[in-house]
N, C-alpha and C. Protein backbone atom coordinates (compact mmCIF):
# COMPACT_ATOMS: atom_id res chain seq x y z
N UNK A 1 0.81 -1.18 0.00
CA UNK A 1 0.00 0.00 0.00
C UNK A 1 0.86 1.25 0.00
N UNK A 2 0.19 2.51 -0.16
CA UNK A 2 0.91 3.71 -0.31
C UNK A 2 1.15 4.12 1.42
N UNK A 3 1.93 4.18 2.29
CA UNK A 3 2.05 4.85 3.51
C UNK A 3 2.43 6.21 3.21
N UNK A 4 3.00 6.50 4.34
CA UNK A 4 3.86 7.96 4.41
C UNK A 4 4.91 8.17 3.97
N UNK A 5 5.40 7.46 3.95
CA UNK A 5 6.88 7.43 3.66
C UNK A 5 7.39 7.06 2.31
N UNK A 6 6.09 6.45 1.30
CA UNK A 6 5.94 6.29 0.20
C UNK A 6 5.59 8.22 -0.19
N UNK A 7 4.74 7.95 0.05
CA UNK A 7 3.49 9.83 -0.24
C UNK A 7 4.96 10.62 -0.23
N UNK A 8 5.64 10.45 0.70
CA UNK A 8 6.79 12.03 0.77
C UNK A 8 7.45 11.58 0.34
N UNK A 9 7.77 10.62 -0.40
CA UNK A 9 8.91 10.32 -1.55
C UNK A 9 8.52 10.30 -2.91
N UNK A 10 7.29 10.30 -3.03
CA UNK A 10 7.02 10.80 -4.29
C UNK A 10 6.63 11.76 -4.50
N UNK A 11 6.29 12.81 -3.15
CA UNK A 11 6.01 14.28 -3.56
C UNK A 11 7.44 15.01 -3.35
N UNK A 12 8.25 14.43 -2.87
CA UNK A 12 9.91 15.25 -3.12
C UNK A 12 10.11 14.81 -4.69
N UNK A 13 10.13 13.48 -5.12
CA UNK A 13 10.45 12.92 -6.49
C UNK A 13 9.97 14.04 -7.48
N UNK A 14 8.66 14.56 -7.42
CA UNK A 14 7.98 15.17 -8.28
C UNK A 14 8.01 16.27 -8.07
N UNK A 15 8.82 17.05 -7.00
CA UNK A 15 8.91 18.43 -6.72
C UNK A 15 10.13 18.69 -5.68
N UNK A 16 10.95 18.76 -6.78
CA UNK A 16 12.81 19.22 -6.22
C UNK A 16 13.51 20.04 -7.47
N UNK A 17 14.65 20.51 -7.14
CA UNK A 17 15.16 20.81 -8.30
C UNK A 17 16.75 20.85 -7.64
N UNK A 18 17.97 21.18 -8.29
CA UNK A 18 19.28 20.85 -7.70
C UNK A 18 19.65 21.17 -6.65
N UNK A 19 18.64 22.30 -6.16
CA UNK A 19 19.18 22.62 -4.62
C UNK A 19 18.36 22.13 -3.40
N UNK A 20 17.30 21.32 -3.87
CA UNK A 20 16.78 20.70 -2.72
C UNK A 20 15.95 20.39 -2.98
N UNK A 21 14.51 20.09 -1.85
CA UNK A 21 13.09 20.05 -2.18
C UNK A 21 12.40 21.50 -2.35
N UNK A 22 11.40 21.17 -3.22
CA UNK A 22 10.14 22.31 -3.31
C UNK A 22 9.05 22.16 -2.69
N UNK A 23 8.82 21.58 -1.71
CA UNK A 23 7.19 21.34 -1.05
C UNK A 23 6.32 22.01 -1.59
N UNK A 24 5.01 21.57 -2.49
CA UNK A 24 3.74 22.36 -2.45
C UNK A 24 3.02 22.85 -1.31
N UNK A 25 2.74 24.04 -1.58
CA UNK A 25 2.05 24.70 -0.49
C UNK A 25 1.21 23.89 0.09
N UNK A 26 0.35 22.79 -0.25
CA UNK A 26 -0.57 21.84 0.37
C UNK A 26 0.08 21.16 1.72
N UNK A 27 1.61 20.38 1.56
CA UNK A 27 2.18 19.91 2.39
C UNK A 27 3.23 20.22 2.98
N UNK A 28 3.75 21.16 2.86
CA UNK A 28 4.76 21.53 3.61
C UNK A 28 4.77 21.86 5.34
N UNK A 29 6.10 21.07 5.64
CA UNK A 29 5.75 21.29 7.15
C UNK A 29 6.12 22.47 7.50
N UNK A 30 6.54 23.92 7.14
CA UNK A 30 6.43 24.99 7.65
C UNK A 30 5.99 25.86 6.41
N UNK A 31 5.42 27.22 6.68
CA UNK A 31 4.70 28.04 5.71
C UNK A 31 5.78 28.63 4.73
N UNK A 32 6.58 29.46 5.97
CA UNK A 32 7.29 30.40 5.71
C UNK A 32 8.43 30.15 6.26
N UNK A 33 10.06 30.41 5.62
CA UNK A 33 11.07 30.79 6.49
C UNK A 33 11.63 31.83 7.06
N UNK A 34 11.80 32.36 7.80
CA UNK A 34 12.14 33.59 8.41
C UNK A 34 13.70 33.56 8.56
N UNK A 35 14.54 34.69 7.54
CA UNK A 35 15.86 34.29 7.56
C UNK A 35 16.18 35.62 8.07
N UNK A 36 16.83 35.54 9.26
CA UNK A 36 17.82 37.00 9.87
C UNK A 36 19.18 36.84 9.54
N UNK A 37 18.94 38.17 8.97
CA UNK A 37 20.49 38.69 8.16
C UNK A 37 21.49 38.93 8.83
N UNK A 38 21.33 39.38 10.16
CA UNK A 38 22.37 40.45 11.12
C UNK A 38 21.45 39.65 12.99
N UNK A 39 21.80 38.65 13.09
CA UNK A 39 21.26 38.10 14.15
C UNK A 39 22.17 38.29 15.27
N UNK A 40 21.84 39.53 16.84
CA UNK A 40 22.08 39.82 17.15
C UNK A 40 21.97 41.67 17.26
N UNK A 41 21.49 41.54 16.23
CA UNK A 41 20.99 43.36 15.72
C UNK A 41 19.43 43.60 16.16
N UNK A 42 19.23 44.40 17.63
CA UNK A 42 18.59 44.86 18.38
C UNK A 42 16.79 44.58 17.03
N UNK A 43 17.45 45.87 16.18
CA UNK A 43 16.00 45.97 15.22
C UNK A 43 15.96 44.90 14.22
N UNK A 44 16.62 44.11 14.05
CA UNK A 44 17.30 42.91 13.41
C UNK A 44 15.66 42.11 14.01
N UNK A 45 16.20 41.55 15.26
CA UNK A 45 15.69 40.51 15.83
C UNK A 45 14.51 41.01 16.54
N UNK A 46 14.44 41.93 16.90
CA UNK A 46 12.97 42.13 16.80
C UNK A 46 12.02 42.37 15.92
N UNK A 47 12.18 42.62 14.22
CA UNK A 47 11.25 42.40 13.19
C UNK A 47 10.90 40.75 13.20
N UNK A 48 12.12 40.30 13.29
CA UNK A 48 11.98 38.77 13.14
C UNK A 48 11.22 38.51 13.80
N UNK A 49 11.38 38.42 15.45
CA UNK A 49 10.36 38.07 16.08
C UNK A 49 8.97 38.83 15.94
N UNK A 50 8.65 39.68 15.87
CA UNK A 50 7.48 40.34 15.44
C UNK A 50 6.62 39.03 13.95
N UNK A 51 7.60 39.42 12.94
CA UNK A 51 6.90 38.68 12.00
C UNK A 51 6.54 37.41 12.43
N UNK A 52 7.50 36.27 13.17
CA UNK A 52 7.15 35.11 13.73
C UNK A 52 5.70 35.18 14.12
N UNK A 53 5.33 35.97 15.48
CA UNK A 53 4.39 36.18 16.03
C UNK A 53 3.54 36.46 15.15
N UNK A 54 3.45 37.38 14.05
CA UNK A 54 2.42 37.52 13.51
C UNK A 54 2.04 36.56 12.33
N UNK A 55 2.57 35.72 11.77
CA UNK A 55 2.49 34.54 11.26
C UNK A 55 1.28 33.80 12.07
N UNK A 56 1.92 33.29 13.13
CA UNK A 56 1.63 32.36 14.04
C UNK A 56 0.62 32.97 14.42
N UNK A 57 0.00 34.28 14.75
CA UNK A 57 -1.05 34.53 14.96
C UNK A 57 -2.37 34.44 14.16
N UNK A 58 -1.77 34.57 12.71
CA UNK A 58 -2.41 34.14 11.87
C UNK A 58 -3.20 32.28 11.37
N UNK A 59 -2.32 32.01 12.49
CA UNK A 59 -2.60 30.11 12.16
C UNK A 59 -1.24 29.57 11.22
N UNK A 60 -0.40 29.97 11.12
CA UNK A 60 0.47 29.82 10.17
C UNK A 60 1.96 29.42 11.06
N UNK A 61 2.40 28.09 10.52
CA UNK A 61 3.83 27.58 11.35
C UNK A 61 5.08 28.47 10.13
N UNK A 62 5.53 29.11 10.81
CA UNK A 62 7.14 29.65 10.25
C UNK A 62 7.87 28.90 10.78
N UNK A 63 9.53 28.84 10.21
CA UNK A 63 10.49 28.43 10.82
C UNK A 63 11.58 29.46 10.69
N UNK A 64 12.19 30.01 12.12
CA UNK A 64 12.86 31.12 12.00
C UNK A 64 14.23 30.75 12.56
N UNK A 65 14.86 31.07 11.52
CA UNK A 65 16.51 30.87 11.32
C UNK A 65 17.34 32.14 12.00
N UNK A 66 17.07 31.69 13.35
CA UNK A 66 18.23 32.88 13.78
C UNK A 66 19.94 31.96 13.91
N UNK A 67 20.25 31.49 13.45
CA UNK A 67 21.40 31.07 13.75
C UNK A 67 22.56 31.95 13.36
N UNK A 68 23.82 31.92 14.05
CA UNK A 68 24.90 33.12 13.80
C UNK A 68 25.46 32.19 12.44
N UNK A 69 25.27 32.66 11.35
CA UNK A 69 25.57 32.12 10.35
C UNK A 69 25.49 32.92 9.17
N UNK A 70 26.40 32.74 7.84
CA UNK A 70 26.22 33.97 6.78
C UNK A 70 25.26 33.59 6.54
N UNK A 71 24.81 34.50 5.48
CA UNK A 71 23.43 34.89 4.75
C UNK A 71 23.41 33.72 3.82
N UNK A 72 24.69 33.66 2.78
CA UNK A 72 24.87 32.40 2.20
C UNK A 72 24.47 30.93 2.79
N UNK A 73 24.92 30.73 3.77
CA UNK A 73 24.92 29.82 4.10
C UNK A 73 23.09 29.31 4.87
N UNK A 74 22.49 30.26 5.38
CA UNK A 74 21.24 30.66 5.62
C UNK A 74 20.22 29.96 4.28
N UNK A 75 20.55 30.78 3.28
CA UNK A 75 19.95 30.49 1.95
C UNK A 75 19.72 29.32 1.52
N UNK A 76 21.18 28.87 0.99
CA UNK A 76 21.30 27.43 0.89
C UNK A 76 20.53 26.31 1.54
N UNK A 77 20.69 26.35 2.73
CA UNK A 77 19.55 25.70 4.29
C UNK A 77 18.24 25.73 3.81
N UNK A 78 17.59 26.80 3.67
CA UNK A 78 16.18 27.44 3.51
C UNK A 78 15.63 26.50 1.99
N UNK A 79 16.92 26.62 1.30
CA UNK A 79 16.18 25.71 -0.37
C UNK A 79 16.89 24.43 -0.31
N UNK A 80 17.51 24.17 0.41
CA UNK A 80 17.59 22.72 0.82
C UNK A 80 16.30 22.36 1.34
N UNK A 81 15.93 22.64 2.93
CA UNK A 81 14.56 22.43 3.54
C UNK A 81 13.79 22.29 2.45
N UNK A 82 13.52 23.49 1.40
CA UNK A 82 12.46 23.80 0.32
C UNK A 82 10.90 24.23 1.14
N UNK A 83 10.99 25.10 1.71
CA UNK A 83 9.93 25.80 2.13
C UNK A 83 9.65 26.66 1.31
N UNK A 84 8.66 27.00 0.73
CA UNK A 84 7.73 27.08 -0.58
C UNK A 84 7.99 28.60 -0.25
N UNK A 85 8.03 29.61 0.53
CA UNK A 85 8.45 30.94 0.88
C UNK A 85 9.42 31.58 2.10
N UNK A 86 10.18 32.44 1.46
CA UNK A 86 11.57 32.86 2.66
C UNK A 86 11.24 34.11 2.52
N UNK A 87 10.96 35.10 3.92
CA UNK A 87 11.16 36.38 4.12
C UNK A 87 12.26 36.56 4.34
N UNK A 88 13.18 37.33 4.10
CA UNK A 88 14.49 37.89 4.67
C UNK A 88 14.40 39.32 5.20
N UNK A 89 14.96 39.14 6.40
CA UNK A 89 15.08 40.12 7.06
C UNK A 89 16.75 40.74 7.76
N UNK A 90 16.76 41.64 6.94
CA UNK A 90 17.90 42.42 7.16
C UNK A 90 18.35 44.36 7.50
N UNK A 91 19.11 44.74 8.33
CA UNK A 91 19.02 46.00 8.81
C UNK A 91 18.85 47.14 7.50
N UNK A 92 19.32 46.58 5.93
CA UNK A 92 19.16 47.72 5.33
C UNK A 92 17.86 47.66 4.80
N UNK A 93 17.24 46.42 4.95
CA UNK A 93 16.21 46.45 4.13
C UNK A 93 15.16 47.80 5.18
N UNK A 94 15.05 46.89 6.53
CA UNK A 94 14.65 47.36 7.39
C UNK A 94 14.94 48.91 7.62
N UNK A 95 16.07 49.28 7.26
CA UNK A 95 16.16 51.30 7.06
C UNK A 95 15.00 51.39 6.30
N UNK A 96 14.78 50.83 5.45
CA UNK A 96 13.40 51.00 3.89
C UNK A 96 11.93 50.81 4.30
N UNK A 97 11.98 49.83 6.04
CA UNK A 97 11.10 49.77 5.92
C UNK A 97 10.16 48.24 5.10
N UNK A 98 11.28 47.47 4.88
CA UNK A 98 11.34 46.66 3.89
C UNK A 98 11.72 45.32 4.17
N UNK A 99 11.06 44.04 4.25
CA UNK A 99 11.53 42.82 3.98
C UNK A 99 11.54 42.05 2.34
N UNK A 100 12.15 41.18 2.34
CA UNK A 100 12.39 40.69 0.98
C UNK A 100 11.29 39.11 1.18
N UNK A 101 10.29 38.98 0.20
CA UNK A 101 9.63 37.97 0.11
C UNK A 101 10.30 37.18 -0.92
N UNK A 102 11.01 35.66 -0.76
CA UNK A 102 10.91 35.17 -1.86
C UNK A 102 10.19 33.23 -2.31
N UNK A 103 10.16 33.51 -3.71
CA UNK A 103 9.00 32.15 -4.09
C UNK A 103 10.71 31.58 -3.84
N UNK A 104 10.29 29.91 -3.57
CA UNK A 104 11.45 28.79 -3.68
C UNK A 104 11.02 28.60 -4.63
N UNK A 105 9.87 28.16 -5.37
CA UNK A 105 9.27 27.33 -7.00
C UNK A 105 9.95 28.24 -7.80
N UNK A 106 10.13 29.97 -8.00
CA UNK A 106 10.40 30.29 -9.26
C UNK A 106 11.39 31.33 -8.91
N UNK A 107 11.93 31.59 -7.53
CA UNK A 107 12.81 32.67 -7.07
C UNK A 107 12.87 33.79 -7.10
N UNK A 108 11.93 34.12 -7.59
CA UNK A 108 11.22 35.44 -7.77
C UNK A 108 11.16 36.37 -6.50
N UNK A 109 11.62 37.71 -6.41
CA UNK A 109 11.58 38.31 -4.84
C UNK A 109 10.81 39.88 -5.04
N UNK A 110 10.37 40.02 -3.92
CA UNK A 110 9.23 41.18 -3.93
C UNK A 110 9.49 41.88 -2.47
N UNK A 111 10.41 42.90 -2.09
CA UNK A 111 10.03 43.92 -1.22
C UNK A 111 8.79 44.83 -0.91
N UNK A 112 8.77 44.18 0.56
CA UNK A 112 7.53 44.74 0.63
C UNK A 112 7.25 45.02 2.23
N UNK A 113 6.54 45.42 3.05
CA UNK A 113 6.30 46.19 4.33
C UNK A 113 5.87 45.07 5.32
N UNK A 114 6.31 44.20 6.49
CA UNK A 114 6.23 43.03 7.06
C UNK A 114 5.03 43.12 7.17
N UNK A 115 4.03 43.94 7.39
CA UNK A 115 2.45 43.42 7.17
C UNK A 115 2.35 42.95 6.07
N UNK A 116 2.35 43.33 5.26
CA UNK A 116 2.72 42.96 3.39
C UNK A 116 2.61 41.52 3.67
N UNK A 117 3.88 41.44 4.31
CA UNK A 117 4.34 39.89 3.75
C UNK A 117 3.59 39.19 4.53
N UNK A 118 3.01 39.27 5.87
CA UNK A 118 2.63 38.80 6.57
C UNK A 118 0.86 38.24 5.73
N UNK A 119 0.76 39.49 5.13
CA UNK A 119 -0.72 39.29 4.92
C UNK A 119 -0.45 38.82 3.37
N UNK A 120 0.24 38.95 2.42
CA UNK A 120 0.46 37.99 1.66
C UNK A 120 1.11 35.93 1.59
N UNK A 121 1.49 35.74 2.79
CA UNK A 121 1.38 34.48 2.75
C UNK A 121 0.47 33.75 3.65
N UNK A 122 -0.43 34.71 4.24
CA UNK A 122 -1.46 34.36 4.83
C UNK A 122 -2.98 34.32 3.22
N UNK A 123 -2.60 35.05 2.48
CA UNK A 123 -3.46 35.08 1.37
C UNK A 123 -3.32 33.65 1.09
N UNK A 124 -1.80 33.30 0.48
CA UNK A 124 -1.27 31.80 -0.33
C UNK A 124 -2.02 30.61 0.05
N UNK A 125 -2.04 31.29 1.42
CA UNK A 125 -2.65 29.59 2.60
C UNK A 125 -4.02 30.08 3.00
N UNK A 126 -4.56 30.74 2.51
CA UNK A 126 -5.95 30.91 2.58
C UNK A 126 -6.85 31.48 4.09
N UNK A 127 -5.57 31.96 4.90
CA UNK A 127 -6.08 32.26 6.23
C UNK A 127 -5.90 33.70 6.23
């Protein structure tokens, strides 16, 4: 029979590409990734946590990457996992006013105002 362990091997089979998995928005075990740029940076880590919270308030599981680690190396992680969307959050964006939304399916990125993003991947997932 088909178990679980069948099901998530053929939905990685059918949705990866060289840098990792792509989870469809249907199954993925987190919504969003939350990547801090400058972890340890007062306004840094409190957007982060802000957005967390407001995710999660929304009904929505994020996974937030504060680890002291480059940005590179952050990235890589995030489309390895293959969580279907990564906010990045960093101090210059944040001078702007600004987080960076991006798709994992087509990499596509969109600055935009953490309600923004907040209330755009709450659109994706229908909450």
């Amino acid at each position: 029979g088909i178990g679980v362990s069948r099901l998530l091997g053929a939905i990685i089979e059918a949705s990866h590409d060289d840098r990792g998995i792509i989870w469809p928005e249907g199954v993925t075990p987190f919504h969003a990734g939350i990547v801090n740029l400058r972890q340890g940076d007062a306004a840094t880590d409190a957007a982060c946590e802000g957005l967390y919270n407001a995710l999660t308030a929304k009904g929505l599981e994020p996974l937030y990457d504060d680890r002291d680690e480059r940005a590179g190396g952050k990235f890589a992680t995030m489309d390895l996992i293959g969580l279907p969307w990564r906010i990045t959050v960093g101090p210059r964006g944040l001078d702007k006013g600004v987080v960076e939304l991006t798709s994992r399916r087509t990499g596509n990125s969109e600055e935009m105002s953490v309600d923004a993003a907040v209330d755009r991947v709450a659109q994706i997932y229908g909450v």
